[in-house]
C-alpha atoms as a PDB file:
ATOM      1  CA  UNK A   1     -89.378 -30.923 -37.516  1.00  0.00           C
ATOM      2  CA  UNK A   2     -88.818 -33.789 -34.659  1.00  0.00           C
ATOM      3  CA  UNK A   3     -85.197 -32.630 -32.981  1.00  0.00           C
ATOM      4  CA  UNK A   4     -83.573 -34.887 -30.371  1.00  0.00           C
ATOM      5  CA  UNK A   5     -83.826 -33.810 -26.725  1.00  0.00           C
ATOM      6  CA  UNK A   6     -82.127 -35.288 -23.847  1.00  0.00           C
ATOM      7  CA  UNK A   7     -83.584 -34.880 -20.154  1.00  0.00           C
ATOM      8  CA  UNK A   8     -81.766 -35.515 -16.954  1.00  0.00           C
ATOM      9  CA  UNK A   9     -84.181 -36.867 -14.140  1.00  0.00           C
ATOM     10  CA  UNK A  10     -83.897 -39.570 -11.514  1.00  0.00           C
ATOM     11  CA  UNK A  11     -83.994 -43.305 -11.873  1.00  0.00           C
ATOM     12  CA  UNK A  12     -86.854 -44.234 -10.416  1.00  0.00           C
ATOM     13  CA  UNK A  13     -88.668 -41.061 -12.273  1.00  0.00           C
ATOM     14  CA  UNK A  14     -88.198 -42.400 -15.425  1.00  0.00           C
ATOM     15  CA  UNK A  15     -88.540 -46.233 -14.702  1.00  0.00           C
ATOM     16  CA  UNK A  16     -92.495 -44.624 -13.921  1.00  0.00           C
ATOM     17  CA  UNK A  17     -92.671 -42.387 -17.131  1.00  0.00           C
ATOM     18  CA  UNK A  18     -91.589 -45.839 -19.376  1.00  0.00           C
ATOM     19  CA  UNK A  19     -94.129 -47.535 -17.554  1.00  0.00           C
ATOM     20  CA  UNK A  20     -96.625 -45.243 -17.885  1.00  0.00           C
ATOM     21  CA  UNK A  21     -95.923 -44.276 -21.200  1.00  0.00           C
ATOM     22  CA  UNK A  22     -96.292 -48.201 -21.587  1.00  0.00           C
ATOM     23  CA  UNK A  23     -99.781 -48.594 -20.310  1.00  0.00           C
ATOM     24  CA  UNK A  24    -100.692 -45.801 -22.130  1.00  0.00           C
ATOM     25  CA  UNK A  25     -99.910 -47.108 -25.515  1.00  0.00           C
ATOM     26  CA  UNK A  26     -97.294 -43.809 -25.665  1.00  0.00           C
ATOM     27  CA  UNK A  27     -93.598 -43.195 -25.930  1.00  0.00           C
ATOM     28  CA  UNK A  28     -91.991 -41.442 -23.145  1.00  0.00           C
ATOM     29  CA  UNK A  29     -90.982 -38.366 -26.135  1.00  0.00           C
ATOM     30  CA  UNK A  30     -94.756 -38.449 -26.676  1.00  0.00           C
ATOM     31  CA  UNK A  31     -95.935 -37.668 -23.405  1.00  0.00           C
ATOM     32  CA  UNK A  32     -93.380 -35.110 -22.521  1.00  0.00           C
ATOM     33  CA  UNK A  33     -94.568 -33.499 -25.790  1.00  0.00           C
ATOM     34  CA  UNK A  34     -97.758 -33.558 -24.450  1.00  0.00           C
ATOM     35  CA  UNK A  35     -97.229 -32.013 -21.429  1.00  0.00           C
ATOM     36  CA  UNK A  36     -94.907 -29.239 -22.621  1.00  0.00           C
ATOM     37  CA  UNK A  37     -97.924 -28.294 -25.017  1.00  0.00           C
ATOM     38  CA  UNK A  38     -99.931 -27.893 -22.618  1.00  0.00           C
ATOM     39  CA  UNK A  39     -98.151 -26.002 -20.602  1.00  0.00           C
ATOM     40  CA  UNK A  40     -96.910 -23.318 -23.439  1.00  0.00           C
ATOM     41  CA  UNK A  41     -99.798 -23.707 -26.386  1.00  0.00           C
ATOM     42  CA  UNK A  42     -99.133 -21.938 -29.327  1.00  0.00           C
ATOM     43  CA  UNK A  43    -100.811 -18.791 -29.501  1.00  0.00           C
ATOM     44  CA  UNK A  44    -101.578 -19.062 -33.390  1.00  0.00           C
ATOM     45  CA  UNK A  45    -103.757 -22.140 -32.403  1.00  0.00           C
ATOM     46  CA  UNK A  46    -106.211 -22.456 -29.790  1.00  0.00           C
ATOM     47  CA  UNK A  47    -104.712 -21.229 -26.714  1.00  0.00           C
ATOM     48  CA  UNK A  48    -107.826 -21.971 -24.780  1.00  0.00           C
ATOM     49  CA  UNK A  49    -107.151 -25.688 -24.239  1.00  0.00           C
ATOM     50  CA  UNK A  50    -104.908 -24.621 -21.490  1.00  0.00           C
ATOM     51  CA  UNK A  51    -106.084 -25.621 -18.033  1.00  0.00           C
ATOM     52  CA  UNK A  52    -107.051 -22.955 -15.675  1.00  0.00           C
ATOM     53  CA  UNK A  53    -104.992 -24.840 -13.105  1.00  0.00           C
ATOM     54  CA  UNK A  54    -101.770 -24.307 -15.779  1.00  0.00           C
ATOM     55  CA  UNK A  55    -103.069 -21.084 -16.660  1.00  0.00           C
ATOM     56  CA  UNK A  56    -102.537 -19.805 -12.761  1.00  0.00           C
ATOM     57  CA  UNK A  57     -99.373 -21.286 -12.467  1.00  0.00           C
ATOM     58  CA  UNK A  58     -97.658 -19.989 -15.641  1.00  0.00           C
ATOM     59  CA  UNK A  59     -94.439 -17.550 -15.104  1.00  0.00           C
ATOM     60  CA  UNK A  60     -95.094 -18.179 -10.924  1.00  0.00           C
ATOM     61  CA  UNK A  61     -90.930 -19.248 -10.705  1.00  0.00           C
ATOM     62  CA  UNK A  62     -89.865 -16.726 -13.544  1.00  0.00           C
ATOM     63  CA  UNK A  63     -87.351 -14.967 -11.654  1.00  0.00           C
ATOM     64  CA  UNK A  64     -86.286 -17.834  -9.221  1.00  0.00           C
ATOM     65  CA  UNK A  65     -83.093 -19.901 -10.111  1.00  0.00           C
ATOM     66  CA  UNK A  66     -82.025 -23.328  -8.285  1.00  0.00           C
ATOM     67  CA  UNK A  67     -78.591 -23.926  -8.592  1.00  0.00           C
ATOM     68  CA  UNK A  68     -77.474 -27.907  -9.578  1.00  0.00           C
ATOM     69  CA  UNK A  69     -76.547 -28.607  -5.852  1.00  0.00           C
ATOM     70  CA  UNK A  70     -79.738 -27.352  -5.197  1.00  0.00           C
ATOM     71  CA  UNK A  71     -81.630 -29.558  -6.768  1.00  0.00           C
ATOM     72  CA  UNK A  72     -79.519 -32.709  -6.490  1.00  0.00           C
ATOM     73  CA  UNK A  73     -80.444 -32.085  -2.675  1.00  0.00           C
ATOM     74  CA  UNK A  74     -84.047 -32.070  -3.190  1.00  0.00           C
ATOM     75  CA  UNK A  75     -84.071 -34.980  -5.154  1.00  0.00           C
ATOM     76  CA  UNK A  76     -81.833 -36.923  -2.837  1.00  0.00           C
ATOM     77  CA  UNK A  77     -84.799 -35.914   0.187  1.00  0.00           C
ATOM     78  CA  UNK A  78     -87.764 -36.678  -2.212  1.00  0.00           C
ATOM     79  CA  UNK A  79     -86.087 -39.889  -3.173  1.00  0.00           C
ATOM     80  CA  UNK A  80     -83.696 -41.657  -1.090  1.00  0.00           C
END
């Protein structure tokens, strides 16, 4: 079942995932779909098609938290 999900992410960040998605013959919901599968793969199915790279980064930031201001900072430095 396909439920609505609404992200939060800078401008310019998105202007290159609708391009992207664009060249790619994609929608923007299809490749965040992709990613996030990749990223958790459901252990019923083949949970080998996960990346070694993804695989050694899974559960790395588990316990770390970034508060809003946080983050608005470090996008205002990577960005602006």
């Amino acid at each position: 079942m396909a439920t609505k999900l609404t992200l939060r992410m800078d401008e310019q960040l998105i202007k290159q995932a609708k391009k992207y998605a664009k060249q790619s013959g994609k929608s923007v919901s299809k490749l965040v779909a992709d990613f996030f599968a990749l990223l958790n793969p459901d252990p019923e199915q083949d949970a080998d098609k996960t990346s070694p790279k993804v695989k050694s980064l899974q559960g790395i930031m588990r316990d770390y938290r970034v508060s809003p201001e946080e983050y608005k900072t470090h996008l205002d430095k990577k960005y602006l």
